[in-house]
C-alpha atoms as a PDB file:
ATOM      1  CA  UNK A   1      17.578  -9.282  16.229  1.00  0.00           C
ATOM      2  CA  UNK A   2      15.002 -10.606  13.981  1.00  0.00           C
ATOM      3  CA  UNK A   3      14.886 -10.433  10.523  1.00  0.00           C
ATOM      4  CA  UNK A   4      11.821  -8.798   8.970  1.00  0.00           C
ATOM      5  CA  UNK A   5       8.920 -10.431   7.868  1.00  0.00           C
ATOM      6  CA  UNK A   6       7.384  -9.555   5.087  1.00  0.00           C
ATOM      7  CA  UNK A   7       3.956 -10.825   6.432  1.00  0.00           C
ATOM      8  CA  UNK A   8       3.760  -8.413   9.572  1.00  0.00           C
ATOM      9  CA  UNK A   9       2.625  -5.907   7.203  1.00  0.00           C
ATOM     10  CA  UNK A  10      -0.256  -7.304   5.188  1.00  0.00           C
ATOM     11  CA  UNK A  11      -3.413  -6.207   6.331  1.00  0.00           C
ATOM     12  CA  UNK A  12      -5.993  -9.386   6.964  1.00  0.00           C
ATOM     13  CA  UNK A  13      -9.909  -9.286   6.135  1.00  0.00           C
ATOM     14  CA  UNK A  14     -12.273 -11.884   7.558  1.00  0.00           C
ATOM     15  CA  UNK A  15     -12.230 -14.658   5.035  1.00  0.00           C
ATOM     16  CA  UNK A  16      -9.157 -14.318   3.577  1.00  0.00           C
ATOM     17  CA  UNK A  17      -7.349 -18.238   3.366  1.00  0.00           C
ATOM     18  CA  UNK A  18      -3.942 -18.266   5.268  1.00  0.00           C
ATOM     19  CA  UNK A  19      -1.578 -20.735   6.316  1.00  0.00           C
ATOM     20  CA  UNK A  20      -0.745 -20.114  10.042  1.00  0.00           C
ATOM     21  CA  UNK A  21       2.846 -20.986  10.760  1.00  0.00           C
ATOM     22  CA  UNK A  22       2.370 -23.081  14.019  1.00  0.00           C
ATOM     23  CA  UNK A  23       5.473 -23.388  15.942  1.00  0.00           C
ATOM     24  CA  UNK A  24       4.960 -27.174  17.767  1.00  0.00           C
ATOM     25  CA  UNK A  25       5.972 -27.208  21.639  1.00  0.00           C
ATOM     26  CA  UNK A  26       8.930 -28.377  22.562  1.00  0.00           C
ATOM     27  CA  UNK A  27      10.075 -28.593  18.823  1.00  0.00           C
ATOM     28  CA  UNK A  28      12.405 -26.627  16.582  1.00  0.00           C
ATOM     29  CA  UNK A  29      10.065 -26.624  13.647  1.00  0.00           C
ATOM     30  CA  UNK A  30       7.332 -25.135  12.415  1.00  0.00           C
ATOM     31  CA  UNK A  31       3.856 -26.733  11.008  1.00  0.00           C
ATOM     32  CA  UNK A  32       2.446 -25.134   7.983  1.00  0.00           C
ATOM     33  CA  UNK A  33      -2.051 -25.370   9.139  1.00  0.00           C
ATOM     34  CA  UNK A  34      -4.509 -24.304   6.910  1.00  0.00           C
ATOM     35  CA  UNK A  35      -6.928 -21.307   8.254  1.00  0.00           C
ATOM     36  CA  UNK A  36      -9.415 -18.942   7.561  1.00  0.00           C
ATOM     37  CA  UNK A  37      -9.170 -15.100   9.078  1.00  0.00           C
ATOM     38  CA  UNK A  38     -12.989 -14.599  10.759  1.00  0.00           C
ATOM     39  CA  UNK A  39     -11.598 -11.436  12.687  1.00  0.00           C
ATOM     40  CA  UNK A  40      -8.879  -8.562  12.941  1.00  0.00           C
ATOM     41  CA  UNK A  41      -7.912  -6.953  16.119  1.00  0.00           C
ATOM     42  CA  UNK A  42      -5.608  -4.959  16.882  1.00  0.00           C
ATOM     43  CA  UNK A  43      -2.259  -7.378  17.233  1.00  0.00           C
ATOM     44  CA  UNK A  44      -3.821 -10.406  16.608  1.00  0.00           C
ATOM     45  CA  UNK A  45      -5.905 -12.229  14.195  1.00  0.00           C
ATOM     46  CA  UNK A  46      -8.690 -14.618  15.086  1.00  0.00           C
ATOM     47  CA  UNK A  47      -8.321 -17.859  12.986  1.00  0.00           C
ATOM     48  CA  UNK A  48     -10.447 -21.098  12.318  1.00  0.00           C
ATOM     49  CA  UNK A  49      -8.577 -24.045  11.860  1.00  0.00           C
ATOM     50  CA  UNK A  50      -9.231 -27.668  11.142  1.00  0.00           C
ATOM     51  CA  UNK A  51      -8.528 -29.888  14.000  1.00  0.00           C
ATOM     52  CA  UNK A  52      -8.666 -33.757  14.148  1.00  0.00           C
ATOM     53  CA  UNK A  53     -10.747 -34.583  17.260  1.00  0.00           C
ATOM     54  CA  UNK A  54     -11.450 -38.500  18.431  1.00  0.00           C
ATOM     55  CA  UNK A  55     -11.667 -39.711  14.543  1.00  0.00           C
ATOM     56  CA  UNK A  56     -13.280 -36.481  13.528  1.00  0.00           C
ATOM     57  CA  UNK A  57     -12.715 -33.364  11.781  1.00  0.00           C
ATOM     58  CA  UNK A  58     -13.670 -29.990  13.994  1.00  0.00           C
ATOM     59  CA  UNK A  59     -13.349 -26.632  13.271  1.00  0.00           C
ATOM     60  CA  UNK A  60     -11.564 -24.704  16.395  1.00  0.00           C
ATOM     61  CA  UNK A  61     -10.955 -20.910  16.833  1.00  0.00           C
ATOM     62  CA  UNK A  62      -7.218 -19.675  17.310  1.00  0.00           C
ATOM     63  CA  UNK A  63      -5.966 -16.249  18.294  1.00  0.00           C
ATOM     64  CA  UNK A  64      -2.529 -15.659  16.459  1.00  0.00           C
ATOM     65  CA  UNK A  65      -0.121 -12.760  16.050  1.00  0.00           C
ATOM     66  CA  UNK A  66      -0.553 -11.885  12.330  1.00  0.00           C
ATOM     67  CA  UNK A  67       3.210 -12.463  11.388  1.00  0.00           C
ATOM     68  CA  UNK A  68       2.373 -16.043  11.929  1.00  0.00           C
ATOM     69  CA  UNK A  69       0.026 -15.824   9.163  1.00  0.00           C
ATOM     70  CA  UNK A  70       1.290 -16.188   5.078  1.00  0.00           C
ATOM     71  CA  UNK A  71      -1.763 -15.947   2.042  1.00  0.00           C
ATOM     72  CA  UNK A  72      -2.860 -19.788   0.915  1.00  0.00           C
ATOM     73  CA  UNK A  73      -4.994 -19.958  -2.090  1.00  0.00           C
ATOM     74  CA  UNK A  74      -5.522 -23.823  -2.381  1.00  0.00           C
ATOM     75  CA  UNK A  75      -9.153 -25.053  -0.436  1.00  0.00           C
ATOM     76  CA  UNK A  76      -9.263 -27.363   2.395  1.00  0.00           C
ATOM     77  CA  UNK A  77     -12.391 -29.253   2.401  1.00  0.00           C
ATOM     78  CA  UNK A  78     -11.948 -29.704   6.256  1.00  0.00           C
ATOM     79  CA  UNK A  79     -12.484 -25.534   6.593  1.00  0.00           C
ATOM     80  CA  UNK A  80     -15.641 -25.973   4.835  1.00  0.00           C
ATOM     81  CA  UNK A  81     -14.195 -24.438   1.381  1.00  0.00           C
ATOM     82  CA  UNK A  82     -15.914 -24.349  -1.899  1.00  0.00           C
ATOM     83  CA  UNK A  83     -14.041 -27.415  -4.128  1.00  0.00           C
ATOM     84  CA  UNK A  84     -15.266 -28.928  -7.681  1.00  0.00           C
ATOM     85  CA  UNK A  85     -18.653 -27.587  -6.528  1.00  0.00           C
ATOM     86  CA  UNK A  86     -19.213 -28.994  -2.684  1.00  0.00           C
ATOM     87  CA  UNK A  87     -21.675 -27.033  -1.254  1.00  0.00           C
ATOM     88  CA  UNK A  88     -19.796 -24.486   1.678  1.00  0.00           C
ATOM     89  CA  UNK A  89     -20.365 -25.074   4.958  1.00  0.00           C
ATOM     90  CA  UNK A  90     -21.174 -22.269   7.228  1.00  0.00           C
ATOM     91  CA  UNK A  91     -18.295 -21.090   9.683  1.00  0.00           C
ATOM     92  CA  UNK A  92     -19.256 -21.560  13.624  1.00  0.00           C
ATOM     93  CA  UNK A  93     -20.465 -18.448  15.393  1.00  0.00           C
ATOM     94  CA  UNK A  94     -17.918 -16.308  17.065  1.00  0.00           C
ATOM     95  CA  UNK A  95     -19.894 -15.605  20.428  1.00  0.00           C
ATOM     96  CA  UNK A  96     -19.861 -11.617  20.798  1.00  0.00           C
ATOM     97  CA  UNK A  97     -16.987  -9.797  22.816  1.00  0.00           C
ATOM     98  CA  UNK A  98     -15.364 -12.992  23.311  1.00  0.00           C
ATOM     99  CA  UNK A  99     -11.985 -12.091  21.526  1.00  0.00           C
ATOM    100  CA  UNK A 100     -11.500  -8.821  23.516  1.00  0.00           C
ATOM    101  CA  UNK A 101     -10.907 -10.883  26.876  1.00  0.00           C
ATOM    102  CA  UNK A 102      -8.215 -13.161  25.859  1.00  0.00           C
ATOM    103  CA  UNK A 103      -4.753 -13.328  26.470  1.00  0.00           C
ATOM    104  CA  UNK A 104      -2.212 -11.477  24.679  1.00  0.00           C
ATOM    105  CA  UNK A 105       0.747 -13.722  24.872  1.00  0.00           C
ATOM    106  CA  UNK A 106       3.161 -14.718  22.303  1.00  0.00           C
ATOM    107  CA  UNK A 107       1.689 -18.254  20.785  1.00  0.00           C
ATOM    108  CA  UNK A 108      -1.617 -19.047  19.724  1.00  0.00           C
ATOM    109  CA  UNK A 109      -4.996 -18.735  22.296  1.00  0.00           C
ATOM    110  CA  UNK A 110      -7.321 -21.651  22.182  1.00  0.00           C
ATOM    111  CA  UNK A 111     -11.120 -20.188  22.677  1.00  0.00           C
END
């Protein structure tokens, strides 16, 4: 039986900062990755993430069972965050009825 988490219950808004709890394959540990919450549905949360792409730094769209999810409150540049006033870069556009058709499995959906 699992023990309970005390992140299953807070309720996420798109925007809020989160660290999403990714649990590596094939590992027994997890890796704490900076996010943003751009949408809440109805047992998952749609995430943007910073991923590190041939040399570069993308942003990539996750879907995530919220109990993966914990509050962060330091800015990551690589999101696009506001730090010692950087101008904010806009988010990428989250194509319309796109996160309705995607799986509802256990781990993280790449879109």
């Amino acid at each position: 039986m699992r023990a309970p988490d005390d992140n299953a219950a807070r309720v996420w808004s798109a925007g809020d900062r989160a660290t999403w709890s990714y649990v590596a394959s094939g590992y027994a540990f997890t890796v704490p990755v900076a996010a943003i919450v751009r949408e809440v549905h109805k047992s998952r949360v749609l995430i943007e993430v910073a991923q590190r792409q041939q040399g570069q730094w993308v942003r990539v769209l996750k879907l995530v069972p919220p109990n993966k999810l914990a509050p962060r409150t330091v800015p990551v540049a690589e999101l696009g965050e506001v730090t010692r006033g950087e101008a904010q870069v806009s988010p990428p556009e989250i194509p319309a009825g796109l996160a309705p058709h995607l799986s509802e499995e256990e781990g993280a959906t790449d879109i």
